[in-house]
C-alpha atoms as a PDB file:
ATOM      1  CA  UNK A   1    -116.323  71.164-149.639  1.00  0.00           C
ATOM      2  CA  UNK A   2    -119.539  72.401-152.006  1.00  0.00           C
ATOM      3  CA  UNK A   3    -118.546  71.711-155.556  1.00  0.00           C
ATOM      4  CA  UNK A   4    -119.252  74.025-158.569  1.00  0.00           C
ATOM      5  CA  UNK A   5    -122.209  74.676-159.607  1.00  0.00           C
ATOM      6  CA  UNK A   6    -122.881  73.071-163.509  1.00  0.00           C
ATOM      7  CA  UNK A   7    -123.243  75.461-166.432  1.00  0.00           C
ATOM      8  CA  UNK A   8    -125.271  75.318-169.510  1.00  0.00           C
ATOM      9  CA  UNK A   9    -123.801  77.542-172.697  1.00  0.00           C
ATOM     10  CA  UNK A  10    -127.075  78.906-174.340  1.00  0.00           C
ATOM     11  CA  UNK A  11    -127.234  81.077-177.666  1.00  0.00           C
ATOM     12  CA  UNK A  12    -130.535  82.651-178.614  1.00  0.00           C
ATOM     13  CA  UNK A  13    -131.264  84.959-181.251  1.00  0.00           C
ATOM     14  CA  UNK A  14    -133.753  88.233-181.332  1.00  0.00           C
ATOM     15  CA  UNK A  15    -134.698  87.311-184.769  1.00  0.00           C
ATOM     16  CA  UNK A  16    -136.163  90.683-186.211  1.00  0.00           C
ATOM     17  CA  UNK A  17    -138.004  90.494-189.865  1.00  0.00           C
ATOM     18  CA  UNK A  18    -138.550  93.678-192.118  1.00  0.00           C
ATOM     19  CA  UNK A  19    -141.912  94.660-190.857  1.00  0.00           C
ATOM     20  CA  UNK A  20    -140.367  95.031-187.114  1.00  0.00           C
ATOM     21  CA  UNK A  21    -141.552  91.713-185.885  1.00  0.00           C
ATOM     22  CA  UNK A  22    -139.286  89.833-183.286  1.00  0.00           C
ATOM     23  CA  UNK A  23    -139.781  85.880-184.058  1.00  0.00           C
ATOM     24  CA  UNK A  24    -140.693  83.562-181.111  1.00  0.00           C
ATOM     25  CA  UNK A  25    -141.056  79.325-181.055  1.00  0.00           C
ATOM     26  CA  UNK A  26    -142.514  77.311-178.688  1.00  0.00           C
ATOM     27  CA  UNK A  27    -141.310  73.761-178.292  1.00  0.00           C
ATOM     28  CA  UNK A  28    -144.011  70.536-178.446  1.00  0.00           C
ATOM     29  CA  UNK A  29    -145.244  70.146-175.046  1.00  0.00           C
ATOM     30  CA  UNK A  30    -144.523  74.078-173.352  1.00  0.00           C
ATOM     31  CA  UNK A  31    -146.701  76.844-172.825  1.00  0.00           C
ATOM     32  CA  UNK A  32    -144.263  79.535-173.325  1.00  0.00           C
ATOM     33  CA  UNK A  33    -142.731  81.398-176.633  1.00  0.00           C
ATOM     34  CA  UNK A  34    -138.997  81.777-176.460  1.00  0.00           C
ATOM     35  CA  UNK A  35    -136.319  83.088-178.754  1.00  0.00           C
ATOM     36  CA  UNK A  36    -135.470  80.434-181.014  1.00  0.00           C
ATOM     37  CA  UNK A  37    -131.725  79.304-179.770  1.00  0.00           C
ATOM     38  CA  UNK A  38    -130.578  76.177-177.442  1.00  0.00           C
ATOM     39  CA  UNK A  39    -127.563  74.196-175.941  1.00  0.00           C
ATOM     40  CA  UNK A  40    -124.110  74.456-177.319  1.00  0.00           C
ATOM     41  CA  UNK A  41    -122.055  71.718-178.234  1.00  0.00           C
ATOM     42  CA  UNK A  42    -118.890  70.396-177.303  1.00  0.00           C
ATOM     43  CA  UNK A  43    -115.977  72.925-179.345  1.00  0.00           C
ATOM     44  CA  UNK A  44    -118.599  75.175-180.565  1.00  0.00           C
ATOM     45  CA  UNK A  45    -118.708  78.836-180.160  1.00  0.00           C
ATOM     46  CA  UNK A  46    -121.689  80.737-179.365  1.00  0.00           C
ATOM     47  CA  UNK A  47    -121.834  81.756-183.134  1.00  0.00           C
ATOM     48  CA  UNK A  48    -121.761  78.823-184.317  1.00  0.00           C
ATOM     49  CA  UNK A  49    -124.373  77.329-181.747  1.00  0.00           C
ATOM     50  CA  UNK A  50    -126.734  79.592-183.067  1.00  0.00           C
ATOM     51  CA  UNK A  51    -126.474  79.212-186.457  1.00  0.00           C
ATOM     52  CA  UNK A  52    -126.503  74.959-185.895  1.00  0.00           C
ATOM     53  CA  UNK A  53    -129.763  76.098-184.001  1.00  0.00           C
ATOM     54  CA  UNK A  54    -131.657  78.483-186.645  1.00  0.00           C
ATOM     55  CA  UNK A  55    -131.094  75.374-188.934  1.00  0.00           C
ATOM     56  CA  UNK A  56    -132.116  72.937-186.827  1.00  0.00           C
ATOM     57  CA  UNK A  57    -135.459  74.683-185.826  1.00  0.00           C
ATOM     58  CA  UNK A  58    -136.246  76.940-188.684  1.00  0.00           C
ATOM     59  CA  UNK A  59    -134.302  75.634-191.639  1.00  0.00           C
ATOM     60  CA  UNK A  60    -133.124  78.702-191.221  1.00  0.00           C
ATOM     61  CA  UNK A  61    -129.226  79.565-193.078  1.00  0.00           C
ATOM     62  CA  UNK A  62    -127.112  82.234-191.237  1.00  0.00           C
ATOM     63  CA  UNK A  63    -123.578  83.067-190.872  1.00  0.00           C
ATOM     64  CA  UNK A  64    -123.819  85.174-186.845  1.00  0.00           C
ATOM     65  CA  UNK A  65    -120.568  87.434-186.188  1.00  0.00           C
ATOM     66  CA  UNK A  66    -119.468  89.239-183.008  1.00  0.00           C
ATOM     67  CA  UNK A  67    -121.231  92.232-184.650  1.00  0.00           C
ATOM     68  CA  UNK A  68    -124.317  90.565-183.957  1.00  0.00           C
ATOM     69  CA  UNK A  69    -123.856  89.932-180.497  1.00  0.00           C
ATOM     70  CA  UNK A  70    -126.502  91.785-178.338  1.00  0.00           C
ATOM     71  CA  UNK A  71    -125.673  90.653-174.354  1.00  0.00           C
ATOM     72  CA  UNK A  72    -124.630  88.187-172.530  1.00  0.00           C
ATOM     73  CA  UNK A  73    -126.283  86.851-168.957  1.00  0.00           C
ATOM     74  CA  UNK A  74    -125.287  84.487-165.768  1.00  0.00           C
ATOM     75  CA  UNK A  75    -128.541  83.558-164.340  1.00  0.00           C
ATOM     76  CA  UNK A  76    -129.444  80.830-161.889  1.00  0.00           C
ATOM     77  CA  UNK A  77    -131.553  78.481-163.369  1.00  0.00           C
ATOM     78  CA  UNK A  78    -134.902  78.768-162.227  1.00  0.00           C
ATOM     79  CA  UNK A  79    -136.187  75.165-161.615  1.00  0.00           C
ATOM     80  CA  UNK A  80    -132.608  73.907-160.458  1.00  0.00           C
ATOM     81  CA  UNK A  81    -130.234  76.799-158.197  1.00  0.00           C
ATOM     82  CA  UNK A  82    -127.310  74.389-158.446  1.00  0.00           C
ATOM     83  CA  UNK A  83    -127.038  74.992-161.766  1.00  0.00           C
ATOM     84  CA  UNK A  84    -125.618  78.174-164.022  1.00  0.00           C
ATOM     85  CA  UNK A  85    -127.352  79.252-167.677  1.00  0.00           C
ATOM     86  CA  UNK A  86    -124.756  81.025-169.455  1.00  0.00           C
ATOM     87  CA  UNK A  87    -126.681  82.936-172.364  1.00  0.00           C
ATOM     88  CA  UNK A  88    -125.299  84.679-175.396  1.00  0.00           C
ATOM     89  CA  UNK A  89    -127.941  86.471-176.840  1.00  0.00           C
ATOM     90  CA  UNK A  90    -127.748  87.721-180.759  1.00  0.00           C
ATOM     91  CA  UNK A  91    -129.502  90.082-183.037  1.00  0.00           C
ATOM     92  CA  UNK A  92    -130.156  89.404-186.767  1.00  0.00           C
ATOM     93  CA  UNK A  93    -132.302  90.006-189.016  1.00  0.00           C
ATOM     94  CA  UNK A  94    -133.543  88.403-191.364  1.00  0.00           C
ATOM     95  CA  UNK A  95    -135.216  88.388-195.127  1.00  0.00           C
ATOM     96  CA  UNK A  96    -137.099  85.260-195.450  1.00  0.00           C
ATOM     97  CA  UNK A  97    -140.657  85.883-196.200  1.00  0.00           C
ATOM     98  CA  UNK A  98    -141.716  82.532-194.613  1.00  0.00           C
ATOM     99  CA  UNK A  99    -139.991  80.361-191.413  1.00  0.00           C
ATOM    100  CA  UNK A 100    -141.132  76.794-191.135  1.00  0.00           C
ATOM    101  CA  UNK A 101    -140.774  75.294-187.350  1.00  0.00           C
ATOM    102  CA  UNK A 102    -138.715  71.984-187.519  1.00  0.00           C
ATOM    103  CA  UNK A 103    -139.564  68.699-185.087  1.00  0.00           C
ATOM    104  CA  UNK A 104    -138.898  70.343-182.024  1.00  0.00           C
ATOM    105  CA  UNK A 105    -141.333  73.352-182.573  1.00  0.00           C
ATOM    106  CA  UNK A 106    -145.135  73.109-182.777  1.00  0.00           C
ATOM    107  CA  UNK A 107    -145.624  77.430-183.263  1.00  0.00           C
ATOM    108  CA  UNK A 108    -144.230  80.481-184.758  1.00  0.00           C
ATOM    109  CA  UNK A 109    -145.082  83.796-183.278  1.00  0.00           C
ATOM    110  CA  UNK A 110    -144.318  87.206-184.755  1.00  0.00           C
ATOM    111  CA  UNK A 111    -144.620  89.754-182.041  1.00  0.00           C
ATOM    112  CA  UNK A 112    -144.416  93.324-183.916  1.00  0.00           C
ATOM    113  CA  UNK A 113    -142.620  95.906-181.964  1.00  0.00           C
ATOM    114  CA  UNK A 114    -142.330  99.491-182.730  1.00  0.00           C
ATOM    115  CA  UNK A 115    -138.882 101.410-182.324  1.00  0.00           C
ATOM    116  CA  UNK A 116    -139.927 102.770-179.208  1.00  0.00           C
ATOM    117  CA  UNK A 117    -140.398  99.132-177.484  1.00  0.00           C
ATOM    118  CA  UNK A 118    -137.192  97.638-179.157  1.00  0.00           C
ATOM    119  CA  UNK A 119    -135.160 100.529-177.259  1.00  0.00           C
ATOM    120  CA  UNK A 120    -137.220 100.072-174.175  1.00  0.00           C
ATOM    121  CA  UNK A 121    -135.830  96.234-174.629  1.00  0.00           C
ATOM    122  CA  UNK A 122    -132.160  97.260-175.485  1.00  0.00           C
ATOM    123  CA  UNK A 123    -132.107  99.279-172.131  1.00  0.00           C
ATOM    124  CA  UNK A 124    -133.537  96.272-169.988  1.00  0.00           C
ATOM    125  CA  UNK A 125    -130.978  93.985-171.483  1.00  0.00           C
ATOM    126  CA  UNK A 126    -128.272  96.622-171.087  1.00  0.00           C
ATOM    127  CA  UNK A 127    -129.468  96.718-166.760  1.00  0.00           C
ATOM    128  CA  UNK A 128    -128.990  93.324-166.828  1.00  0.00           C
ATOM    129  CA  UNK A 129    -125.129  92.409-165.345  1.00  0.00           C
ATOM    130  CA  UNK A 130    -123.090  90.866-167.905  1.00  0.00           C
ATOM    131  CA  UNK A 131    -120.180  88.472-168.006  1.00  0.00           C
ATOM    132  CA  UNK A 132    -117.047  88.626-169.871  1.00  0.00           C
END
């Protein structure tokens, strides 16, 4: 009898400043930007994940709601099919003028978007099948 495949609860935020830019971190030792975000916790909630993330990586103080929830994916995870990434991904924006990576992050990256790309984005993440 196969078992279950294992699941990983992920929250990552589309961190949007002012001036339109969408914030990306790489980690010490990757070659990729990602949205700043990670693994939840035992009793956490995907809220509260991502604010005990934004702290953790950018010193970064938020308080996320439902109303900032964006989407929500079941993908395979690409180096290991036996195992399930359950994402939660967020929207906020933020005021800070500067963001300081913690330990874990080595970069910052603002990517400015205009309107027209952050609506071409919406409507990919909207094609993408979502869980409940």
């Amino acid at each position: 009898m196969p078992s279950s495949p294992r699941t990983i609860y992920l929250a990552t935020a589309l961190l949007i400043s002012p001036a339109k830019s969408i914030l990306l971190v790489r980690k010490h030792g990757t070659r990729f930007f990602m949205q700043p975000g990670g693994k939840r916790e035992t009793g956490e909630t995907p809220e509260q994940t991502l604010e005990r993330e934004l702290q953790e990586e950018l010193s970064l103080t938020v308080s996320v709601s439902a109303q900032n929830h964006l989407a929500a994916f079941l993908l395979q995870q690409p180096m290991n099919p036996t195992t399930l990434l359950r994402l939660s991904c967020f929207s906020y924006l933020f005021r800070q003028k500067w963001l300081h990576p913690q330990l874990r992050l080595s970069k910052l990256y603002g990517l400015t978007l205009s309107i027209f790309q952050m609506i071409c984005l919406w409507r990919r993440l909207q094609k993408t099948p979502l869980f409940r």
